[in-house]
PDB file of N, CA and C in Angstrom:
ATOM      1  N   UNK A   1      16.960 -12.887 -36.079  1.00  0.00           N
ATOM      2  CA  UNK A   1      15.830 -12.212 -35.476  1.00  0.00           C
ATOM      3  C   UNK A   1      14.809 -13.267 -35.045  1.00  0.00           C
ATOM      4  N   UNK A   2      14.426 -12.979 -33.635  1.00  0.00           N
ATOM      5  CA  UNK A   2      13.200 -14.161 -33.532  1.00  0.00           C
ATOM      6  C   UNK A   2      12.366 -13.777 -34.168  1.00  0.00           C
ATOM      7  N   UNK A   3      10.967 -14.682 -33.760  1.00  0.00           N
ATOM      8  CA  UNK A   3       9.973 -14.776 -34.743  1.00  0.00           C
ATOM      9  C   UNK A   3       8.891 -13.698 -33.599  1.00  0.00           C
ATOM     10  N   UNK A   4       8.251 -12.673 -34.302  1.00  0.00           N
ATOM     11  CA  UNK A   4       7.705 -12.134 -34.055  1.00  0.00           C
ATOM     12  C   UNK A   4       6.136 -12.638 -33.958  1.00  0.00           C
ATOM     13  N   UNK A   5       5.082 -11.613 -33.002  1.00  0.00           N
ATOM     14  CA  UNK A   5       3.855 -11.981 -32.986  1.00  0.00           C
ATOM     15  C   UNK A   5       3.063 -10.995 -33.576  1.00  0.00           C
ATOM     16  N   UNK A   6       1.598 -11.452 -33.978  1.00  0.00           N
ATOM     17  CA  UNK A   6       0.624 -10.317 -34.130  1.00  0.00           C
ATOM     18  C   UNK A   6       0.887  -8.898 -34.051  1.00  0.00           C
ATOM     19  N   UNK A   7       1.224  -8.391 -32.851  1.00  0.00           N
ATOM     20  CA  UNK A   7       1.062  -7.551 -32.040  1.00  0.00           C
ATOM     21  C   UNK A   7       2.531  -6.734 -32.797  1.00  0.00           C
ATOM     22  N   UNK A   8       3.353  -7.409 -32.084  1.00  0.00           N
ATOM     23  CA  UNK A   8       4.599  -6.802 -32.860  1.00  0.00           C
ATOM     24  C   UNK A   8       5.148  -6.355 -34.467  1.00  0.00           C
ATOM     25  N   UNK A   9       4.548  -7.556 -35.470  1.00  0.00           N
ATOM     26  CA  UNK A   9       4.341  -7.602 -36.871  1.00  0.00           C
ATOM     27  C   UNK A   9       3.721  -6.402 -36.795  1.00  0.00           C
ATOM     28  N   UNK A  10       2.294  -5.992 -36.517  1.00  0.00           N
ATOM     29  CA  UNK A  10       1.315  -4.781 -36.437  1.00  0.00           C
ATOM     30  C   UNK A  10       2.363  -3.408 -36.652  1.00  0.00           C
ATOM     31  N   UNK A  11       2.832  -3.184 -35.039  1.00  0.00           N
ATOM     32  CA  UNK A  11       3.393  -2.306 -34.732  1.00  0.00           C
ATOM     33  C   UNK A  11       4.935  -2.483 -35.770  1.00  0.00           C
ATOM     34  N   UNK A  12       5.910  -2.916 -35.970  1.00  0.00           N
ATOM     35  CA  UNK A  12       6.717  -2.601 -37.251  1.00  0.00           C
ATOM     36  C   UNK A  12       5.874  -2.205 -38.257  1.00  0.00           C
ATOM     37  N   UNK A  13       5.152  -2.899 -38.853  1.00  0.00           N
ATOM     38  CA  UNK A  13       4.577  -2.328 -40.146  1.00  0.00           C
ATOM     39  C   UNK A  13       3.985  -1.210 -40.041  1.00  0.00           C
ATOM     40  N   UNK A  14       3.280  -0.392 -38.830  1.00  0.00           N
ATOM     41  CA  UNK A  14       2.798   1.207 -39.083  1.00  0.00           C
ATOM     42  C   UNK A  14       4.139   1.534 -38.995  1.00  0.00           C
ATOM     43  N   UNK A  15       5.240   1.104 -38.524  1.00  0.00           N
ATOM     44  CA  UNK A  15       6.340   1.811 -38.115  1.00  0.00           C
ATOM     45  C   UNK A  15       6.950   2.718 -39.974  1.00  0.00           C
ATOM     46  N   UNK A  16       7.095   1.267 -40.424  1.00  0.00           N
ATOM     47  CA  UNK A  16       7.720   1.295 -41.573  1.00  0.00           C
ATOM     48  C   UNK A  16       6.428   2.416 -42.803  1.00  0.00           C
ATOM     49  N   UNK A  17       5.369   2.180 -42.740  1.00  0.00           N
ATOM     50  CA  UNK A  17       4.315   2.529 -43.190  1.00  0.00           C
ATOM     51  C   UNK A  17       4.586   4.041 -42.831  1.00  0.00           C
ATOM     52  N   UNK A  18       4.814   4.674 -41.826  1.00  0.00           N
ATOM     53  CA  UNK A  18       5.385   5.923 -41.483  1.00  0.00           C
ATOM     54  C   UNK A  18       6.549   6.160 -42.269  1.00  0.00           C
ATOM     55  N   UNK A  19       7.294   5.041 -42.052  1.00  0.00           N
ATOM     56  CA  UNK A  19       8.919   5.743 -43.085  1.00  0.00           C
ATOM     57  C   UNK A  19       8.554   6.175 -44.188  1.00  0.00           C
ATOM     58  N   UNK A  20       7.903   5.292 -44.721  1.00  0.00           N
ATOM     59  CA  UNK A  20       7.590   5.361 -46.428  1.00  0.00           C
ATOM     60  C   UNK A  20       7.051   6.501 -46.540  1.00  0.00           C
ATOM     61  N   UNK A  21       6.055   6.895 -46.149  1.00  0.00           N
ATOM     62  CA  UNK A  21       5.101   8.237 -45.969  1.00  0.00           C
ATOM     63  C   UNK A  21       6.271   9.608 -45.507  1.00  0.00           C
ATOM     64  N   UNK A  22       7.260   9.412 -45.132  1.00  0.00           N
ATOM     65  CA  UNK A  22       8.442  10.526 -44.461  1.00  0.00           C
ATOM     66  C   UNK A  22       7.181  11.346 -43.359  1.00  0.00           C
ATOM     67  N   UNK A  23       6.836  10.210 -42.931  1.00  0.00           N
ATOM     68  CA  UNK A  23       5.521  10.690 -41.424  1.00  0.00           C
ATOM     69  C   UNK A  23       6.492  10.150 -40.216  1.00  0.00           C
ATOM     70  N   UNK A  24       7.642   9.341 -40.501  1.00  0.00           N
ATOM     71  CA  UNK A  24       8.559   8.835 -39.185  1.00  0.00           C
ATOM     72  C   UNK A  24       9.542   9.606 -38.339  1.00  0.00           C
ATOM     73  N   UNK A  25       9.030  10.141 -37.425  1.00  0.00           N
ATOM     74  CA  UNK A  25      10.071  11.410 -36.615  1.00  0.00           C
ATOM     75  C   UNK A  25      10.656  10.823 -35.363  1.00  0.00           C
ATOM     76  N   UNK A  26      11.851  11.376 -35.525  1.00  0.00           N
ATOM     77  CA  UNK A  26      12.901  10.671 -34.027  1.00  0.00           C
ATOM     78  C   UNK A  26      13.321  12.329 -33.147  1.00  0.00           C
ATOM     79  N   UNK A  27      13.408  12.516 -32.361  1.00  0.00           N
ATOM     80  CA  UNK A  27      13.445  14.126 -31.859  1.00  0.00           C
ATOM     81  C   UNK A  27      13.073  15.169 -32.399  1.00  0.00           C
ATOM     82  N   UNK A  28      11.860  15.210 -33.358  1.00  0.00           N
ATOM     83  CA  UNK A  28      11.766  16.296 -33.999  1.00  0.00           C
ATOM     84  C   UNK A  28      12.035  16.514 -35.664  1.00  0.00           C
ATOM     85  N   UNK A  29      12.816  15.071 -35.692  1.00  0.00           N
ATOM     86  CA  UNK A  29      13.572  15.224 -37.108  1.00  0.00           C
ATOM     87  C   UNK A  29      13.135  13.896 -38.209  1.00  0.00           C
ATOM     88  N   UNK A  30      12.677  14.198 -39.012  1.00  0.00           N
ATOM     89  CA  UNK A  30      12.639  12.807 -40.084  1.00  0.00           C
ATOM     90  C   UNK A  30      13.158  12.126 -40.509  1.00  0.00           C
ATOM     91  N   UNK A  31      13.150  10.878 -40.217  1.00  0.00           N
ATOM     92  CA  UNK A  31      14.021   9.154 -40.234  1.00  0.00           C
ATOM     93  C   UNK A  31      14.250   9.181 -41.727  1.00  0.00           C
ATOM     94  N   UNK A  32      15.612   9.665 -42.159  1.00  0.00           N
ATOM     95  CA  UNK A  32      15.674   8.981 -43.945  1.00  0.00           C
ATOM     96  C   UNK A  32      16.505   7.671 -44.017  1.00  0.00           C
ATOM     97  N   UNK A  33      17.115   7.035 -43.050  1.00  0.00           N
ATOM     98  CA  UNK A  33      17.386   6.078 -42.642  1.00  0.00           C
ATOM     99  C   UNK A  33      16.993   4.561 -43.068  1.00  0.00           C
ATOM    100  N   UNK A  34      16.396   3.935 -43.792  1.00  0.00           N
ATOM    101  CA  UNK A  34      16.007   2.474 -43.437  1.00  0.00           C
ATOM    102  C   UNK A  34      16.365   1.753 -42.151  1.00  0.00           C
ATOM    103  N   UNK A  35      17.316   1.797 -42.085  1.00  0.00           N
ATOM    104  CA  UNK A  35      17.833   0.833 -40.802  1.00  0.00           C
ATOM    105  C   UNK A  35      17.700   1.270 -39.456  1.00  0.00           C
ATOM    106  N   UNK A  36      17.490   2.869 -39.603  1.00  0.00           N
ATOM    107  CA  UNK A  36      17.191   3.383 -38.580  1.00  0.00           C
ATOM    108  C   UNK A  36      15.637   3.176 -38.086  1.00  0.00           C
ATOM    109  N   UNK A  37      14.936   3.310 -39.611  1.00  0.00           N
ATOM    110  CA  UNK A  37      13.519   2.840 -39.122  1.00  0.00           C
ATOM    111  C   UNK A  37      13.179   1.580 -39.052  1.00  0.00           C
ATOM    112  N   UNK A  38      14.431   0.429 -38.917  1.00  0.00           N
ATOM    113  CA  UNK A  38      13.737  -1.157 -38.599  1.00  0.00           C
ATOM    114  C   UNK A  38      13.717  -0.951 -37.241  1.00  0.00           C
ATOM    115  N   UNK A  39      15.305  -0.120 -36.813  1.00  0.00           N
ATOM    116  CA  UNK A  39      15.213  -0.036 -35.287  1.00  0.00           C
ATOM    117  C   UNK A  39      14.332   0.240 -34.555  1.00  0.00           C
ATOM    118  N   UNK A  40      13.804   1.489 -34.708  1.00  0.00           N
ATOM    119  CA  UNK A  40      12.547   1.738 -33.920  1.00  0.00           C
ATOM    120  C   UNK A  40      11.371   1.108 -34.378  1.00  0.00           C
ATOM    121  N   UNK A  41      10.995   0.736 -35.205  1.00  0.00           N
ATOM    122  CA  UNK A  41       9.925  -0.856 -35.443  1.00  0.00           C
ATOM    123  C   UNK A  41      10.211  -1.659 -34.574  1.00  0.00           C
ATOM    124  N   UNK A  42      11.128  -2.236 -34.054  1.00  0.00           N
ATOM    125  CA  UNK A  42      11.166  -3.470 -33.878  1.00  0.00           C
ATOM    126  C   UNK A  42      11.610  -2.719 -32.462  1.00  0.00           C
ATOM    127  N   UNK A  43      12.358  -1.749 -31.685  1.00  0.00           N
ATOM    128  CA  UNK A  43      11.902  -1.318 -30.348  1.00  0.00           C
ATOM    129  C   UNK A  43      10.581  -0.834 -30.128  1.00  0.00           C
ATOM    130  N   UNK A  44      10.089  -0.019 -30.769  1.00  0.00           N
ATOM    131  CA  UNK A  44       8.524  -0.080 -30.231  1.00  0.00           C
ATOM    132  C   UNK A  44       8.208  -1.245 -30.522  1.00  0.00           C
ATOM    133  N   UNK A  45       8.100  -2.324 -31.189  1.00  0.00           N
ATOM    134  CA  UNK A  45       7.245  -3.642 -31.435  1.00  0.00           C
ATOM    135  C   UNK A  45       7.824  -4.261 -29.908  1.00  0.00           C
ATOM    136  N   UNK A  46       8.927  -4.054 -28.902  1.00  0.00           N
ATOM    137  CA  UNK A  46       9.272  -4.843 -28.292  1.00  0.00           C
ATOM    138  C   UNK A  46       9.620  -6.490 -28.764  1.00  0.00           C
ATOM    139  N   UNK A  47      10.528  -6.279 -30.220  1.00  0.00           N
ATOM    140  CA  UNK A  47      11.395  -7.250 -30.850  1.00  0.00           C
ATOM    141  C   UNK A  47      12.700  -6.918 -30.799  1.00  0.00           C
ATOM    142  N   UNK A  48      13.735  -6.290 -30.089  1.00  0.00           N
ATOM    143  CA  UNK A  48      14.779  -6.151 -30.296  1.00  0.00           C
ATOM    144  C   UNK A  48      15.421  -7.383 -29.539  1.00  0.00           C
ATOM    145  N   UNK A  49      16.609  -7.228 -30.413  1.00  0.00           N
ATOM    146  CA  UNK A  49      17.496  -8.557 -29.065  1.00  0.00           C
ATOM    147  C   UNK A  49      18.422  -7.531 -28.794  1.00  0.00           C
ATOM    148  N   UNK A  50      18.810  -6.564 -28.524  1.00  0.00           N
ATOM    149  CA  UNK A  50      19.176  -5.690 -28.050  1.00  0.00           C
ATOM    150  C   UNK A  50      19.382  -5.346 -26.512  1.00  0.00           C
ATOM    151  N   UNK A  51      18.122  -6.015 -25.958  1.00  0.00           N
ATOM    152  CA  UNK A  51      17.766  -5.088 -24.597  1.00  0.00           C
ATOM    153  C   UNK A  51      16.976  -6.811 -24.163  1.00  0.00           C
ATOM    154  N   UNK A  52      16.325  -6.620 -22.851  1.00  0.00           N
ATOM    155  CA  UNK A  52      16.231  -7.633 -22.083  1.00  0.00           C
ATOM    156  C   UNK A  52      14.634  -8.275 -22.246  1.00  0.00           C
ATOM    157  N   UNK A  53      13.975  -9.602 -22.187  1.00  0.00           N
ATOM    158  CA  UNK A  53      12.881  -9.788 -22.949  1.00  0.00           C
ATOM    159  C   UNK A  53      11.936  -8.710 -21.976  1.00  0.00           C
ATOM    160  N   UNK A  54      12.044  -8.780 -20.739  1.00  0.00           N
ATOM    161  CA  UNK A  54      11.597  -7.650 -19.755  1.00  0.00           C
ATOM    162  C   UNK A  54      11.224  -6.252 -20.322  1.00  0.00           C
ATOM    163  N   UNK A  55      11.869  -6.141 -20.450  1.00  0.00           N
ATOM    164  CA  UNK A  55      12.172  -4.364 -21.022  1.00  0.00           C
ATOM    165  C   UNK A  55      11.473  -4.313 -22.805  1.00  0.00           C
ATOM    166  N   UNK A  56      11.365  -5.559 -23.274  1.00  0.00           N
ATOM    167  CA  UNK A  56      10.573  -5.699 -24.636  1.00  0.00           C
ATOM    168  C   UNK A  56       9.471  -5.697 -24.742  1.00  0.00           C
ATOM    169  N   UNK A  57       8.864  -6.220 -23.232  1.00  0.00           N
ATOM    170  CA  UNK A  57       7.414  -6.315 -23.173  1.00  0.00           C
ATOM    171  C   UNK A  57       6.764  -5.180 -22.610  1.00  0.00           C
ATOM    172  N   UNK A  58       7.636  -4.537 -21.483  1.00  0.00           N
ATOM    173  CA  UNK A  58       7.066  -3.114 -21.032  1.00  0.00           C
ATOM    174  C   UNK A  58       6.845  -2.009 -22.690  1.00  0.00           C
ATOM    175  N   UNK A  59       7.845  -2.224 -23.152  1.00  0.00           N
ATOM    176  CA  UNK A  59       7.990  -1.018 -24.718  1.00  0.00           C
ATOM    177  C   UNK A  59       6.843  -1.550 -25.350  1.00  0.00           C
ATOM    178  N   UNK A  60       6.276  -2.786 -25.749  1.00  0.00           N
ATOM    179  CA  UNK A  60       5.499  -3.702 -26.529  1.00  0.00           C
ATOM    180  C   UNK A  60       3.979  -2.935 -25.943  1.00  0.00           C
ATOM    181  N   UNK A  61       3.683  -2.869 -24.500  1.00  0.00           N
ATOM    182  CA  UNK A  61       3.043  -2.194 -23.998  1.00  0.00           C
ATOM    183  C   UNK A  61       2.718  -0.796 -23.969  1.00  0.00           C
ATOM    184  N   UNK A  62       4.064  -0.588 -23.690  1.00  0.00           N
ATOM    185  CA  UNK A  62       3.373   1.203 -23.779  1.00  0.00           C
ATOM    186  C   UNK A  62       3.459   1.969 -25.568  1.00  0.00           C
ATOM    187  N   UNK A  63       3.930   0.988 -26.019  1.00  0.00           N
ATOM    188  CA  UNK A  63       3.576   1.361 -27.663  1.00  0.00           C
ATOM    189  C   UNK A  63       2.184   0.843 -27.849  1.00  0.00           C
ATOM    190  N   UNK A  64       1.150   0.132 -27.091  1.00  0.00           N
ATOM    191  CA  UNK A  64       0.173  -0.385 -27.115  1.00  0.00           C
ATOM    192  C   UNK A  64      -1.180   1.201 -26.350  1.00  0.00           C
ATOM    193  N   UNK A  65      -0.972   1.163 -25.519  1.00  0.00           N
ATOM    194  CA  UNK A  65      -1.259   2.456 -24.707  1.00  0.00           C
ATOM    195  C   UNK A  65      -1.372   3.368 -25.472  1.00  0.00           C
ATOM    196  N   UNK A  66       0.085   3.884 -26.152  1.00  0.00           N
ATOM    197  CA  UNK A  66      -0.096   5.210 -26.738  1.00  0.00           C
ATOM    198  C   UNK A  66      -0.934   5.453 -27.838  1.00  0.00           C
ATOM    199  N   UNK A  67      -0.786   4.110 -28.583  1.00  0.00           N
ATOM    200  CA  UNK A  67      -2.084   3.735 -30.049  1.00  0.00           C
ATOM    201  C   UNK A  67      -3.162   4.073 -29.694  1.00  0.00           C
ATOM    202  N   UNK A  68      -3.555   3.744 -28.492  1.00  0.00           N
ATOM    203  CA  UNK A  68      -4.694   3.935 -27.970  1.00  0.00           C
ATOM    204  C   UNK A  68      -5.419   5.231 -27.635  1.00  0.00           C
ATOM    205  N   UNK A  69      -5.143   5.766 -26.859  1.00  0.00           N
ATOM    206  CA  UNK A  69      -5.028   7.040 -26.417  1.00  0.00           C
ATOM    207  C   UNK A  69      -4.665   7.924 -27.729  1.00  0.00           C
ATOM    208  N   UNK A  70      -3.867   7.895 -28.358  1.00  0.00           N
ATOM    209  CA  UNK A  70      -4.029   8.431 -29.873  1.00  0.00           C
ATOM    210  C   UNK A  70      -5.094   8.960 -30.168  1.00  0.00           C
ATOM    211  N   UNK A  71      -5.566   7.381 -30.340  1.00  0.00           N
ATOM    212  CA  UNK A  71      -7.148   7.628 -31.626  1.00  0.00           C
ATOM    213  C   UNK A  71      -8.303   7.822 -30.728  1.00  0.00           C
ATOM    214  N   UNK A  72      -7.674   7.639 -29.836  1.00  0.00           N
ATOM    215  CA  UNK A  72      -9.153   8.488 -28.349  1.00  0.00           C
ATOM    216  C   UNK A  72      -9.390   9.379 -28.497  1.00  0.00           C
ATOM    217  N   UNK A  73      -8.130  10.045 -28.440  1.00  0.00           N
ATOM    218  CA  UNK A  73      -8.180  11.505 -28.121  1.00  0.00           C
ATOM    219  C   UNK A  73      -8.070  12.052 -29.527  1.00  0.00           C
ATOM    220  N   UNK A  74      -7.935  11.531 -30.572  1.00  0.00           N
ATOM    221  CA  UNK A  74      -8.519  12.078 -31.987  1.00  0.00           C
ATOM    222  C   UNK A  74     -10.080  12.694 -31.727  1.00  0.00           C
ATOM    223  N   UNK A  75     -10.459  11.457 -32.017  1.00  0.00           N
ATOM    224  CA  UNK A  75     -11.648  11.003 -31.879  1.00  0.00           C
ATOM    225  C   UNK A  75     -12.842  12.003 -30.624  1.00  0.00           C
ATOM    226  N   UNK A  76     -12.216  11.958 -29.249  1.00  0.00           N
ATOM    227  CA  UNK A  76     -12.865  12.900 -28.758  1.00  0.00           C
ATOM    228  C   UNK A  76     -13.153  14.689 -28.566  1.00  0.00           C
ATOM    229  N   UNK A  77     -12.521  14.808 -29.397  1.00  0.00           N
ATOM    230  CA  UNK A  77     -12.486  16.320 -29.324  1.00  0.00           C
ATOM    231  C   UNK A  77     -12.793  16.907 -30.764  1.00  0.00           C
ATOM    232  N   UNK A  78     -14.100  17.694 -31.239  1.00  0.00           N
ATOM    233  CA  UNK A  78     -14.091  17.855 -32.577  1.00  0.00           C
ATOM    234  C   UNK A  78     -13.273  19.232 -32.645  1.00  0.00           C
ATOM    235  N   UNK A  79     -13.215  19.035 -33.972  1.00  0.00           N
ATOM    236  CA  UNK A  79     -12.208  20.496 -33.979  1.00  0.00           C
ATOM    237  C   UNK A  79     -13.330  21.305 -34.615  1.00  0.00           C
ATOM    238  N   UNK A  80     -12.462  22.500 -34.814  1.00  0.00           N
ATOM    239  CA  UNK A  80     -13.326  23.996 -34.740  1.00  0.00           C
ATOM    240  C   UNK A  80     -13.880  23.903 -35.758  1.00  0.00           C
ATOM    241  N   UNK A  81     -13.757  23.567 -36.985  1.00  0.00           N
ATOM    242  CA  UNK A  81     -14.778  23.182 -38.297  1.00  0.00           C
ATOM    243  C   UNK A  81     -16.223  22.933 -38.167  1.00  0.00           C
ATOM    244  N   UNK A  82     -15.936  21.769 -37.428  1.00  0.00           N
ATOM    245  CA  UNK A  82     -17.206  20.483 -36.652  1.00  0.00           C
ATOM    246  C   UNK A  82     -17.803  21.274 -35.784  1.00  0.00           C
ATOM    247  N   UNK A  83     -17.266  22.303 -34.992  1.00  0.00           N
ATOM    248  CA  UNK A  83     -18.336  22.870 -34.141  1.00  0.00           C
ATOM    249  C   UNK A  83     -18.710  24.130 -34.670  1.00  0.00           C
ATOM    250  N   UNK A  84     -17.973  24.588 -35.650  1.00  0.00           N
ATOM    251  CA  UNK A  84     -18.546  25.619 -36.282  1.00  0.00           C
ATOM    252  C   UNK A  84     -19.929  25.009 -37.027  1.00  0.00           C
ATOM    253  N   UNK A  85     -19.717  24.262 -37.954  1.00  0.00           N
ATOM    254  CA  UNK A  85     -20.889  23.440 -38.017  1.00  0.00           C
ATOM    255  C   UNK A  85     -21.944  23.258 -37.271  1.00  0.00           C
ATOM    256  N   UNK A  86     -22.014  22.977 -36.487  1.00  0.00           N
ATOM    257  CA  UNK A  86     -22.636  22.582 -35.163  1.00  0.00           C
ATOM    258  C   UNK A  86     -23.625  24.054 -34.671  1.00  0.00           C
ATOM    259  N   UNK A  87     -22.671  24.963 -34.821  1.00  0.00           N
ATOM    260  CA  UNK A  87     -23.199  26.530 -34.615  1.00  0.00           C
ATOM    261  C   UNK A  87     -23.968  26.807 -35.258  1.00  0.00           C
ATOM    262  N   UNK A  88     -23.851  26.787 -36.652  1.00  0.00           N
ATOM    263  CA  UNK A  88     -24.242  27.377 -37.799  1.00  0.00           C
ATOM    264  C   UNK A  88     -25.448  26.206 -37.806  1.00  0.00           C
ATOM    265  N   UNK A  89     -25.638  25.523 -37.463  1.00  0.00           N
ATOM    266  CA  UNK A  89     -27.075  24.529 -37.422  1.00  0.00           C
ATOM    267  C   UNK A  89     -28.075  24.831 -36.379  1.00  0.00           C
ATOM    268  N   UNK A  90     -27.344  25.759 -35.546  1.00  0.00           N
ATOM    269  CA  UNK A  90     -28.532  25.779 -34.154  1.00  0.00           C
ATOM    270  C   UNK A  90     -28.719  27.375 -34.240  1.00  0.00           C
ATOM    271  N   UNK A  91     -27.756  28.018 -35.423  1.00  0.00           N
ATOM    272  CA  UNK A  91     -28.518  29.343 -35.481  1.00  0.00           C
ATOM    273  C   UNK A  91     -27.243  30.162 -34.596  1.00  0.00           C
ATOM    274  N   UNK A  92     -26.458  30.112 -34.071  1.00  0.00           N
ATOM    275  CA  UNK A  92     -25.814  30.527 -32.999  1.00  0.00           C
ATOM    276  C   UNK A  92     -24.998  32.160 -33.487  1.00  0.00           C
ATOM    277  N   UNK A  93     -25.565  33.340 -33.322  1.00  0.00           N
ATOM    278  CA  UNK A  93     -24.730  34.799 -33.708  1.00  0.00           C
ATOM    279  C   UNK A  93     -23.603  34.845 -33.248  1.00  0.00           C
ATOM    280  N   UNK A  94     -23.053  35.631 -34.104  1.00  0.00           N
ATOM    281  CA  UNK A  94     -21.287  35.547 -33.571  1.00  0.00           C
ATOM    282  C   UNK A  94     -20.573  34.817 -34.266  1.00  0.00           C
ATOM    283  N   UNK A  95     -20.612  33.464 -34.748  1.00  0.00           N
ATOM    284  CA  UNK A  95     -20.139  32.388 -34.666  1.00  0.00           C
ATOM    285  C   UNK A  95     -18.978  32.525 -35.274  1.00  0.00           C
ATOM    286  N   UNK A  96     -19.157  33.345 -36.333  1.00  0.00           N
ATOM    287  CA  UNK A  96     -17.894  33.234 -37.371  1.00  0.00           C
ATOM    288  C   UNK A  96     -16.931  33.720 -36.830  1.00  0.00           C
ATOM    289  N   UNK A  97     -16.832  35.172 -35.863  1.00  0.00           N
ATOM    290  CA  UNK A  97     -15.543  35.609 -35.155  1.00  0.00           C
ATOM    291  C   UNK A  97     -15.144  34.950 -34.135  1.00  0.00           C
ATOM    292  N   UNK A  98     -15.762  33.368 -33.561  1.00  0.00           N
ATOM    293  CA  UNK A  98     -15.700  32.883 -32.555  1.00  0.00           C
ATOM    294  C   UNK A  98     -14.509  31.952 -33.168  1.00  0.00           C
ATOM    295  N   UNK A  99     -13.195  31.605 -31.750  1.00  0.00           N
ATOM    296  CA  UNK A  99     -12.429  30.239 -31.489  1.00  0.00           C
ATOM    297  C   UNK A  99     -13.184  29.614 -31.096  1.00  0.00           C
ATOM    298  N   UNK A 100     -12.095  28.063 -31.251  1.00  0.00           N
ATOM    299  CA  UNK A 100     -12.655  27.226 -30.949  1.00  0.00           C
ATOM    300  C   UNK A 100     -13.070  27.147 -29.763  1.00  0.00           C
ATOM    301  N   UNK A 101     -12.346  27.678 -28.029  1.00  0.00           N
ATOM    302  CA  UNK A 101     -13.011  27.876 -27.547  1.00  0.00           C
ATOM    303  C   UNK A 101     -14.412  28.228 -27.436  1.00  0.00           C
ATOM    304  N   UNK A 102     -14.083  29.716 -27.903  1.00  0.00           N
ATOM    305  CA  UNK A 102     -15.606  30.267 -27.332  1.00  0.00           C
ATOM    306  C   UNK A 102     -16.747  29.500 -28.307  1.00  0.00           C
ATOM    307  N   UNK A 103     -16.540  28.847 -29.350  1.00  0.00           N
ATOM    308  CA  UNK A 103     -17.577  28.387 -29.840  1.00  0.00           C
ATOM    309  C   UNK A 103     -18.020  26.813 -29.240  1.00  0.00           C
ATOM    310  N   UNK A 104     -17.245  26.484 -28.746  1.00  0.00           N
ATOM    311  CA  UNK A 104     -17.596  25.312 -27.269  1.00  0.00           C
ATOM    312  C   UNK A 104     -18.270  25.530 -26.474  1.00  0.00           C
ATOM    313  N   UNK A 105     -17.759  26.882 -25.928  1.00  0.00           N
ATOM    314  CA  UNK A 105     -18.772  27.238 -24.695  1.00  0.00           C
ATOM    315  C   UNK A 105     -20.246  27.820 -24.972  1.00  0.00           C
ATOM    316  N   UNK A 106     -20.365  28.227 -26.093  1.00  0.00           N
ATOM    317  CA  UNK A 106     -21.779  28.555 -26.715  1.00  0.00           C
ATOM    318  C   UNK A 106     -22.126  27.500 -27.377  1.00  0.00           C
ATOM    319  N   UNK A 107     -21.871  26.273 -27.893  1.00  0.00           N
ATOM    320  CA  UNK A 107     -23.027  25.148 -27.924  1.00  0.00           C
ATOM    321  C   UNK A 107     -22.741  24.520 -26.089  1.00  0.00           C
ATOM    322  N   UNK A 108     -22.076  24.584 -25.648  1.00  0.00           N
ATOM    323  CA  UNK A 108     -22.679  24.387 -24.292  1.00  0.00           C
ATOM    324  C   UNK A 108     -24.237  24.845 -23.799  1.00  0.00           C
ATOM    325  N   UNK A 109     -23.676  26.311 -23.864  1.00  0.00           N
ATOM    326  CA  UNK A 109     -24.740  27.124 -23.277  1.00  0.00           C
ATOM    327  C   UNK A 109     -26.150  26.816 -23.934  1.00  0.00           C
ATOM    328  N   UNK A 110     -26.249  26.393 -25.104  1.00  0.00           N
ATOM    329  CA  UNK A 110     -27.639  26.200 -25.495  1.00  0.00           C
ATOM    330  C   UNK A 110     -28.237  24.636 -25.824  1.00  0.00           C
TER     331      UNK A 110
END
């Protein structure tokens, strides 16, 4: 195996960090595998010798992207708890029979 970088080390270790946790899913289904989960470590890390250094760095990338966008989009959207909260601080009637929708659109509105 070559020698891996930063970037790649990173990405195996949440990989594996997922196995351990049985948080590692391949179509739907949970990796009980070891070897199955070095594989996809080390293809998302864009470390395989498998495939072409080309094609290691595009995967290296868009496993980079998706991390990203992840915790963005965690991060930007509170969920219905947080805006129930949010309701219940500005006084807002209704609130409790409200989704998350409609309770969006009424801290909008005020």
């Amino acid at each position: 195996m070559a020698r891996q970088n930063r970037a790649q080390r990173q990405t195996v270790r949440r990989v594996m960090h997922e196995y351990k946790h049985g948080e590692l899913k391949s179509h739907g289904r949970r990796i009980r595998n070891p070897k199955q989960a070095i594989a996809i470590g080390m293809r998302e890390a864009g470390a395989s010798n498998k495939v072409s250094p080309r094609r290691n760095r595009r995967s290296l990338a868009r496993t980079k992207a998706r991390t990203q966008r992840g915790a963005q989009a965690r991060r930007s959207t509170p969920t219905r708890a947080e805006l129930y909260q949010e309701a219940r601080r500005r006084n807002i009637p209704g609130r409790s029979h409200m989704n998350k929708a409609e309770l969006e659109k009424a801290l909008r509105r005020r």
